[in-house]
N, C-alpha and C. Protein backbone atom coordinates (compact mmCIF):
# COMPACT_ATOMS: atom_id res chain seq x y z
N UNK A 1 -16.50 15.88 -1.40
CA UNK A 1 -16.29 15.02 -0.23
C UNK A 1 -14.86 15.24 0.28
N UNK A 2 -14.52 14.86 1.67
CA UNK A 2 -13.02 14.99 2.25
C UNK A 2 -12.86 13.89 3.43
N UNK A 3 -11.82 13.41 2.78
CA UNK A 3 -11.44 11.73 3.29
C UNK A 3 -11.05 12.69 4.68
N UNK A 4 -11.25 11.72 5.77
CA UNK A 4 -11.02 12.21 7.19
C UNK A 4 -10.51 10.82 7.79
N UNK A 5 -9.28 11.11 8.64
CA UNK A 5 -9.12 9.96 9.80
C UNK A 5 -8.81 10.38 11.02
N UNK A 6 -9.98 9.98 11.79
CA UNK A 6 -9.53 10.30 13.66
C UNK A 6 -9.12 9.61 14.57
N UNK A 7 -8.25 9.86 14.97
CA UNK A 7 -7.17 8.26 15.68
C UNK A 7 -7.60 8.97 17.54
N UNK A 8 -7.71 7.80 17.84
CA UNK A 8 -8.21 7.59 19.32
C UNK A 8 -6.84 8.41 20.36
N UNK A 9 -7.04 8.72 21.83
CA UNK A 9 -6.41 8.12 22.54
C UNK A 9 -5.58 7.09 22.87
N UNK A 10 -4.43 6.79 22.79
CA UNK A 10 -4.09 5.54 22.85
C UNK A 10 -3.86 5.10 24.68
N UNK A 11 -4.80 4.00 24.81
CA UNK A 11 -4.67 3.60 26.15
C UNK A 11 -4.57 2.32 26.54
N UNK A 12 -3.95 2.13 28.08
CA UNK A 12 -3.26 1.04 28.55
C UNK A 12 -4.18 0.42 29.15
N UNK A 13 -3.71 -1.24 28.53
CA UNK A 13 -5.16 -2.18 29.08
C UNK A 13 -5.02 -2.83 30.01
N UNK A 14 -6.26 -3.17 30.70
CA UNK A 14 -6.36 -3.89 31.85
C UNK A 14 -6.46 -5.46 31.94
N UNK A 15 -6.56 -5.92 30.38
CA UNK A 15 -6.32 -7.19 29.83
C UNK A 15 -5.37 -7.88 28.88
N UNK A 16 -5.01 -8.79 28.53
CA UNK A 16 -4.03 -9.58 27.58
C UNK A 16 -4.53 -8.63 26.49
N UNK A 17 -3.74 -8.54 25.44
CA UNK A 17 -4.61 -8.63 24.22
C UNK A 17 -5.16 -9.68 23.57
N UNK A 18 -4.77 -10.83 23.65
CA UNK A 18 -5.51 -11.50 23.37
C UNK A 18 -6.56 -11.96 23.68
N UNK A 19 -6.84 -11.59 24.80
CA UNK A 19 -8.39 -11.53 25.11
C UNK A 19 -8.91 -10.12 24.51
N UNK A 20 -8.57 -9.44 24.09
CA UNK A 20 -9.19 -8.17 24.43
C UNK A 20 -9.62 -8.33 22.62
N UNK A 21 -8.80 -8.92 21.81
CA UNK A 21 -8.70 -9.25 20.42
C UNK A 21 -9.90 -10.37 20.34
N UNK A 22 -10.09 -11.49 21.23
CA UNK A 22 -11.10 -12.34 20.81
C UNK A 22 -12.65 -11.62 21.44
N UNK A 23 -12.52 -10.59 22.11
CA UNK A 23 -13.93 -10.22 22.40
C UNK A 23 -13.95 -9.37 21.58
N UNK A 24 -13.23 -9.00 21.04
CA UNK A 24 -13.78 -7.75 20.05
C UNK A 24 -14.41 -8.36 18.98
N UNK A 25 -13.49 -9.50 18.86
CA UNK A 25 -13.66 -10.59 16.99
C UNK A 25 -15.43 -11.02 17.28
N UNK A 26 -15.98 -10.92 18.37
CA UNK A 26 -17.47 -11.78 18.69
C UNK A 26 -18.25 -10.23 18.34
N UNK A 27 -19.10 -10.35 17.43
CA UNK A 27 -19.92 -9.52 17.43
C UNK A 27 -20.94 -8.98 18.71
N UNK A 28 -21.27 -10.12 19.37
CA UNK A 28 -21.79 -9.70 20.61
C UNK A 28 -21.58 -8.82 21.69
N UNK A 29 -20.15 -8.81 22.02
CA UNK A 29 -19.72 -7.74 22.39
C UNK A 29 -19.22 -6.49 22.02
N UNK A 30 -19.41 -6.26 21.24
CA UNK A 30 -19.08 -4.69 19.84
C UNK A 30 -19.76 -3.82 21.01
N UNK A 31 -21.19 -3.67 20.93
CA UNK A 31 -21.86 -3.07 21.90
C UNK A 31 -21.38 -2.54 22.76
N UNK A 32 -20.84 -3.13 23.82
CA UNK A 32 -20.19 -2.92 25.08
C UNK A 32 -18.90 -1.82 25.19
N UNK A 33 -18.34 -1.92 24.00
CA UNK A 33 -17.63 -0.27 23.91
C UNK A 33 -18.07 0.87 23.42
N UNK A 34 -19.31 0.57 22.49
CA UNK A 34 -20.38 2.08 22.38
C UNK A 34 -20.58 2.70 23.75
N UNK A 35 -20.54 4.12 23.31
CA UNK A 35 -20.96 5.01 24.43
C UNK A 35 -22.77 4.21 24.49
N UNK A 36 -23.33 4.24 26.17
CA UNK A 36 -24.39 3.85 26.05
C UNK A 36 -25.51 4.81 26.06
N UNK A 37 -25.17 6.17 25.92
CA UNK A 37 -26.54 7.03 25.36
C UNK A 37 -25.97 7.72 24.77
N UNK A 38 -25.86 7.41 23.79
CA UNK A 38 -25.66 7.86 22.06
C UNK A 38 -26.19 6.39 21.30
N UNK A 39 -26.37 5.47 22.15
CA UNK A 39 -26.43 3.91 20.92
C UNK A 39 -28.16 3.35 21.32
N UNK A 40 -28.71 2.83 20.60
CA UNK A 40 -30.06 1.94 21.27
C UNK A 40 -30.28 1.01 20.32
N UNK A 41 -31.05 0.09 20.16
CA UNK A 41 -31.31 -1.20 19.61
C UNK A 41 -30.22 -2.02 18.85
N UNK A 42 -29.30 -2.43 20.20
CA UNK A 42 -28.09 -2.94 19.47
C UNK A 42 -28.66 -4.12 19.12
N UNK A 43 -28.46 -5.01 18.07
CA UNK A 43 -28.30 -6.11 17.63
C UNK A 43 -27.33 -6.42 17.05
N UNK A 44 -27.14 -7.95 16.86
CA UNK A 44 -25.85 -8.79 16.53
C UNK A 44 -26.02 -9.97 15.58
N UNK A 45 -24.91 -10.71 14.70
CA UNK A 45 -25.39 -11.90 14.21
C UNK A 45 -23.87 -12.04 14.36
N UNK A 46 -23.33 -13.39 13.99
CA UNK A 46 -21.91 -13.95 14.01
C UNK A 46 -21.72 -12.92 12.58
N UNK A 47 -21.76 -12.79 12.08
CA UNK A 47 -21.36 -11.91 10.91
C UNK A 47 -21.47 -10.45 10.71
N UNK A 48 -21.97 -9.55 11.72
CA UNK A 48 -22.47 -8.20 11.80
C UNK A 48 -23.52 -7.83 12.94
N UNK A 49 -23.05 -6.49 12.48
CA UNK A 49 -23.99 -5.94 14.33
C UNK A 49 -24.79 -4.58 13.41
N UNK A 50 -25.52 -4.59 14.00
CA UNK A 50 -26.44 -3.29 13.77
C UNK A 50 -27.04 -2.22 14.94
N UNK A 51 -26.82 -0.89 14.92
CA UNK A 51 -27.61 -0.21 16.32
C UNK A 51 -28.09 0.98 15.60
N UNK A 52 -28.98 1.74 16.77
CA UNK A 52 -29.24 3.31 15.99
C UNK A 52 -27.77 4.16 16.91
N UNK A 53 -27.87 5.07 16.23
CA UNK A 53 -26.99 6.12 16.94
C UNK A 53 -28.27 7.16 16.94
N UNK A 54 -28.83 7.62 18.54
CA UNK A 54 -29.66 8.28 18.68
C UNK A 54 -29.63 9.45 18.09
N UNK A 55 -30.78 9.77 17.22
CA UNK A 55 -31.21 11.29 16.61
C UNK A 55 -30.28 10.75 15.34
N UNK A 56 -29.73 9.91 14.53
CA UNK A 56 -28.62 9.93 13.34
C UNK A 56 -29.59 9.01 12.62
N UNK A 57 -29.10 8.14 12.88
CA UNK A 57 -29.48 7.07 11.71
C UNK A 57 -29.31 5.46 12.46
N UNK A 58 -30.02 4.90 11.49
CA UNK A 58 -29.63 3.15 12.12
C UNK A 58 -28.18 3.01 10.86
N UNK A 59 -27.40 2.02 11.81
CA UNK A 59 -26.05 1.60 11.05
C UNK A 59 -26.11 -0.15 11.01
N UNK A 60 -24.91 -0.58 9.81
CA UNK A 60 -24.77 -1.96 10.18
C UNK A 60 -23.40 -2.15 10.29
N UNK A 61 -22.58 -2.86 10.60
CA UNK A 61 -20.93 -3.10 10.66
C UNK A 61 -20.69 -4.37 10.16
N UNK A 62 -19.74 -4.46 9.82
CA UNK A 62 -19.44 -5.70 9.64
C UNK A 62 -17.71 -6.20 9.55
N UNK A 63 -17.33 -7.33 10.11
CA UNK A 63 -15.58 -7.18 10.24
C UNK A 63 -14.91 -7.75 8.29
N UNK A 64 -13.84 -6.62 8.23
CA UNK A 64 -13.29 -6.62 6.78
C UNK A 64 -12.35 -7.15 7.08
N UNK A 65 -11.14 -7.09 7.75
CA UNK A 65 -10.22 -7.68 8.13
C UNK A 65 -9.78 -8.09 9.71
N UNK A 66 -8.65 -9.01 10.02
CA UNK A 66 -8.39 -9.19 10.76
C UNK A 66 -7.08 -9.94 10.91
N UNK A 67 -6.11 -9.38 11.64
CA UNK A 67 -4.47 -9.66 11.95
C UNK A 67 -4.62 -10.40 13.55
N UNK A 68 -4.87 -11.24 13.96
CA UNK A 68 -4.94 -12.30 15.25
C UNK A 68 -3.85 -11.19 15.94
N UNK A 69 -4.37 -10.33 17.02
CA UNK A 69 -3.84 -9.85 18.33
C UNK A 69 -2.91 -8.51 17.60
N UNK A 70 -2.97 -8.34 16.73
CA UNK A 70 -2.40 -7.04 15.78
C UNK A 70 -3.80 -5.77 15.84
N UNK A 71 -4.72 -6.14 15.15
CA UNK A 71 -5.77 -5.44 14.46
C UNK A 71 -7.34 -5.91 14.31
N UNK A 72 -8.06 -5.32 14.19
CA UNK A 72 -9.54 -6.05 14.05
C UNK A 72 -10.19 -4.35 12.94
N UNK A 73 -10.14 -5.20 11.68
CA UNK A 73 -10.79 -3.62 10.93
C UNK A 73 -12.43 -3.78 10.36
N UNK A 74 -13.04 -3.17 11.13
CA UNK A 74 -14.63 -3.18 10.47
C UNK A 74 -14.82 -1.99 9.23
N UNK A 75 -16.12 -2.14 8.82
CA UNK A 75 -16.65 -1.13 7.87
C UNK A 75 -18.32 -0.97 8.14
N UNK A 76 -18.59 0.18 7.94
CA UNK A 76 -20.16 0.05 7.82
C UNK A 76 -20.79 0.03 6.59
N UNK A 77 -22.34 0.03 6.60
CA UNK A 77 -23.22 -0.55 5.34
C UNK A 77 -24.17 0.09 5.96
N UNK A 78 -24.58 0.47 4.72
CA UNK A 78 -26.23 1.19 4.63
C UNK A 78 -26.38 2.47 4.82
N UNK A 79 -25.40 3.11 4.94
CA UNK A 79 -25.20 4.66 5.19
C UNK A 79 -25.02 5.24 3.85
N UNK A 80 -25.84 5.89 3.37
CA UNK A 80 -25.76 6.63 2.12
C UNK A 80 -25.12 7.83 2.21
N UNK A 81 -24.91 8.34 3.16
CA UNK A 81 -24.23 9.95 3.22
C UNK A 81 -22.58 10.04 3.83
N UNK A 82 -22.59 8.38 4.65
CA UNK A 82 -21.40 8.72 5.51
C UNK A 82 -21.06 6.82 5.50
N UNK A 83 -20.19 6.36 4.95
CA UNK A 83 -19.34 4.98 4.99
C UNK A 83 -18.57 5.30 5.23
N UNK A 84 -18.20 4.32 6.68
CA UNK A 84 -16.42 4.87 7.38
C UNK A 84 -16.03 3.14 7.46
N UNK A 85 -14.62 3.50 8.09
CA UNK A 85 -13.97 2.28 8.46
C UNK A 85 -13.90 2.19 10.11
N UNK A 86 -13.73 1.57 10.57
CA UNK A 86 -13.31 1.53 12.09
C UNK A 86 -11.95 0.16 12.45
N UNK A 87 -11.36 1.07 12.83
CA UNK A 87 -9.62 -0.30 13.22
C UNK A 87 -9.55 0.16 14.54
N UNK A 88 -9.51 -1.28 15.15
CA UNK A 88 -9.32 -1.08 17.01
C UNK A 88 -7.80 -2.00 16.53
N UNK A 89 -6.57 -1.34 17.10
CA UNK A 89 -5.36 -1.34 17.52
C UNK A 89 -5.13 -2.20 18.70
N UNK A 90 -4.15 -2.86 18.62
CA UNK A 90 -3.73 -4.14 19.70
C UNK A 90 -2.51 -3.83 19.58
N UNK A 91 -1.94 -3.08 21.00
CA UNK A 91 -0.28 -3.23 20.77
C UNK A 91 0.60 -3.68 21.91
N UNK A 92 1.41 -4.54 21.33
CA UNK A 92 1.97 -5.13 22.23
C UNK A 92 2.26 -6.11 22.09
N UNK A 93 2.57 -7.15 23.04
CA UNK A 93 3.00 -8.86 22.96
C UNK A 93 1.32 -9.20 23.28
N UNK A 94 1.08 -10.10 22.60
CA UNK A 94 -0.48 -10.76 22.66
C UNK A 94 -0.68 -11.27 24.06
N UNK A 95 0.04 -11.97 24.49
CA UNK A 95 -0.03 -12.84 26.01
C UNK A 95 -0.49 -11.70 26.91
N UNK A 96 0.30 -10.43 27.23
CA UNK A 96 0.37 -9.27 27.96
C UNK A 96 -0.42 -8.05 28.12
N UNK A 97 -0.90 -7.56 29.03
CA UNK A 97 -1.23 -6.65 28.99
C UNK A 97 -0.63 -5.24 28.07
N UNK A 98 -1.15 -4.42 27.03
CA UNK A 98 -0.21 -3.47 26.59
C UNK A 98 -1.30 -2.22 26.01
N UNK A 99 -1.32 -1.78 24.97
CA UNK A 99 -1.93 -0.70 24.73
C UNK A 99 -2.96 -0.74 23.48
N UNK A 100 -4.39 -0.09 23.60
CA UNK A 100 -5.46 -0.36 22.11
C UNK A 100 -5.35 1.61 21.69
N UNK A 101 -5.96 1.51 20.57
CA UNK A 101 -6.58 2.65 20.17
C UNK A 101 -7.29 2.45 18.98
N UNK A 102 -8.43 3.21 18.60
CA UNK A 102 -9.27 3.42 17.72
C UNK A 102 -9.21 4.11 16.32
N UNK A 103 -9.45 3.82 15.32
CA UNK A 103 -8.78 4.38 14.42
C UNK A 103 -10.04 4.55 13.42
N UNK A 104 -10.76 6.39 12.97
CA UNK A 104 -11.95 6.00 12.07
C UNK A 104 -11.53 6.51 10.99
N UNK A 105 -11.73 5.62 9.89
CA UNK A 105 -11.41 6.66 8.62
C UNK A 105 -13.05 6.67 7.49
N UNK A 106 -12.99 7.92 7.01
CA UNK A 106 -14.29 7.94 6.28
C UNK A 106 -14.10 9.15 5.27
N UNK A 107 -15.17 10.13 4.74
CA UNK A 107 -15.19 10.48 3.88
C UNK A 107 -16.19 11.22 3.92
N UNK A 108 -16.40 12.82 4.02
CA UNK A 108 -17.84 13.48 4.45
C UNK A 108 -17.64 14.77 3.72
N UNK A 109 -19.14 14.99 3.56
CA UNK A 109 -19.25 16.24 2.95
C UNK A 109 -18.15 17.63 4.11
N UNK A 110 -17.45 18.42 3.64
CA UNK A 110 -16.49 19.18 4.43
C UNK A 110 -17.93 19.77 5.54
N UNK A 111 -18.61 20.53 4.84
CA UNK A 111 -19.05 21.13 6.01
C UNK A 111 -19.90 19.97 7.66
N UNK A 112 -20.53 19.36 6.81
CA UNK A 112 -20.34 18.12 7.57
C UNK A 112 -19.47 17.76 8.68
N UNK A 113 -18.49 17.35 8.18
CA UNK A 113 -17.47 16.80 8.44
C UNK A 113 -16.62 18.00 9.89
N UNK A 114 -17.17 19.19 9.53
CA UNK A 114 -16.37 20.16 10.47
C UNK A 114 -17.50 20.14 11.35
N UNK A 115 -18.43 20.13 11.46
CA UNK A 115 -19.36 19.73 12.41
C UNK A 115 -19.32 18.44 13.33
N UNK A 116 -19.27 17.10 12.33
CA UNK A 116 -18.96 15.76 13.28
C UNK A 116 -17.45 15.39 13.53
N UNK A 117 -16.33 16.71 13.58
CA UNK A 117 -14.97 16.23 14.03
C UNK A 117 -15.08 15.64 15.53
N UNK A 118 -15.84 16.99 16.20
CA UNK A 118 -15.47 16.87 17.66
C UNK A 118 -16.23 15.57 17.98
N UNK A 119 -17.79 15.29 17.89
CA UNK A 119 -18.51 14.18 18.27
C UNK A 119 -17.43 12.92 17.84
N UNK A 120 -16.88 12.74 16.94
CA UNK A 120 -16.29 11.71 16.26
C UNK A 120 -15.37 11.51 17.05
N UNK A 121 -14.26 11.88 17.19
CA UNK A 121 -13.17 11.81 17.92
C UNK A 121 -13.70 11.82 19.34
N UNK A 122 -14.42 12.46 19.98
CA UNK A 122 -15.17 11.85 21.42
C UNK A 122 -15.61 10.20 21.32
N UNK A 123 -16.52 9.76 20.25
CA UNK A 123 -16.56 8.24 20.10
C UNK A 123 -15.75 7.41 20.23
N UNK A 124 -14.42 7.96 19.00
CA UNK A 124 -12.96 6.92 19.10
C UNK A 124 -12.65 7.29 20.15
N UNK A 125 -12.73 7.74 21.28
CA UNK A 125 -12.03 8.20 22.18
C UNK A 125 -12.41 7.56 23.54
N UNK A 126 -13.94 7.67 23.07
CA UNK A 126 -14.78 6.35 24.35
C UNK A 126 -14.72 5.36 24.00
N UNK A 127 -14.50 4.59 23.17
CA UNK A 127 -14.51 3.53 22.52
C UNK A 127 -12.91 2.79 22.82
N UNK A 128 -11.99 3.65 23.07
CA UNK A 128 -10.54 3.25 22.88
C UNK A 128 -10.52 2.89 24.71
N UNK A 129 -11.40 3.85 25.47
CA UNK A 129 -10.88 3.90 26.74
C UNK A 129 -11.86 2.88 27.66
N UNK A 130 -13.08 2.53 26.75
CA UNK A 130 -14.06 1.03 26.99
C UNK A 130 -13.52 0.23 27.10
N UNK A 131 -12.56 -0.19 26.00
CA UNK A 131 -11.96 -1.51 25.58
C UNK A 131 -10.55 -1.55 26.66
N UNK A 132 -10.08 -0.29 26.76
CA UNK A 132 -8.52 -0.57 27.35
C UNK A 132 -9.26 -1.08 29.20
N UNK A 133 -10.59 -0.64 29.67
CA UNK A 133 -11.03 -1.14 30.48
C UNK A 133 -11.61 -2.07 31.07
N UNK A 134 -11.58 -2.80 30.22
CA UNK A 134 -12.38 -4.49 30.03
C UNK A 134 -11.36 -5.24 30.60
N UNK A 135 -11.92 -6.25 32.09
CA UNK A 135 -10.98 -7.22 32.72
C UNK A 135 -11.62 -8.46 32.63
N UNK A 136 -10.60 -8.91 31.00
CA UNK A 136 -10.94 -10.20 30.90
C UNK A 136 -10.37 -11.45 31.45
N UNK A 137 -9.32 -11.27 31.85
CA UNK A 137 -7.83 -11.89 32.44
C UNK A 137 -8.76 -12.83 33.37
N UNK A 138 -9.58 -12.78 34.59
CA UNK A 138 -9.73 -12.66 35.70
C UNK A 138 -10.19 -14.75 36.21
């Protein structure tokens, strides 16, 4: 196996972070920064979200930690071949508009792994530039 971490784009948001930190913290909206054809049968509970990633596998998430307007770090479950982490980045003064990025860390068979670099880092990458686009302020 070979521990891997792919760090997003880092981009400038169109909201406080602190808004951008309490919609992330709601499972309900997780969804809404998946690319939307790569993802299908999203579901949610206050405690975890579950979707397929088309042609892969069904996943579940669930939040491991959390730093109020710093950080929000999930993990997944149920993946027998591939358990990663996922950290969405909040930077800045909380009140203010300032900057997110995506952060995946995991652990994959190498050849694997040289195969899902590019897809992967395209995800954190849509995922970083979803969220920095969300106008919650309004």
């Amino acid at each position: 196996m070979s521990a891997f971490t792919i760090i997003s784009v880092t981009n400038s948001t169109q909201s406080s972070l602190k808004s951008l930190y309490e919609y992330l913290s709601n499972f309900e909206n997780f969804g809404h920064i998946l690319p939307d054809d790569k993802v299908e049968n999203f579901q949610f509970t206050e405690t975890e979200c579950s979707f397929n990633i088309k042609g892969i596998t069904p996943m579940k998430i669930k939040k491991v930690e959390a730093k109020p307007y710093e950080f929000i770090l999930f993990s997944s479950e149920g993946l027998a071949k591939f358990n990663f982490s996922l950290k969405a980045f909040f930077i800045g003064e909380a009140s203010q508009k300032g900057e997110c990025k995506i952060e995946l860390m995991g652990d994959l068979n190498p050849f694997i792994k040289a195969m899902a670099e590019k897809p992967l880092t395209a995800l954190t990458n849509s995922m970083s530039l979803k969220l920095s686009q969300l106008k919650l302020d309004q």
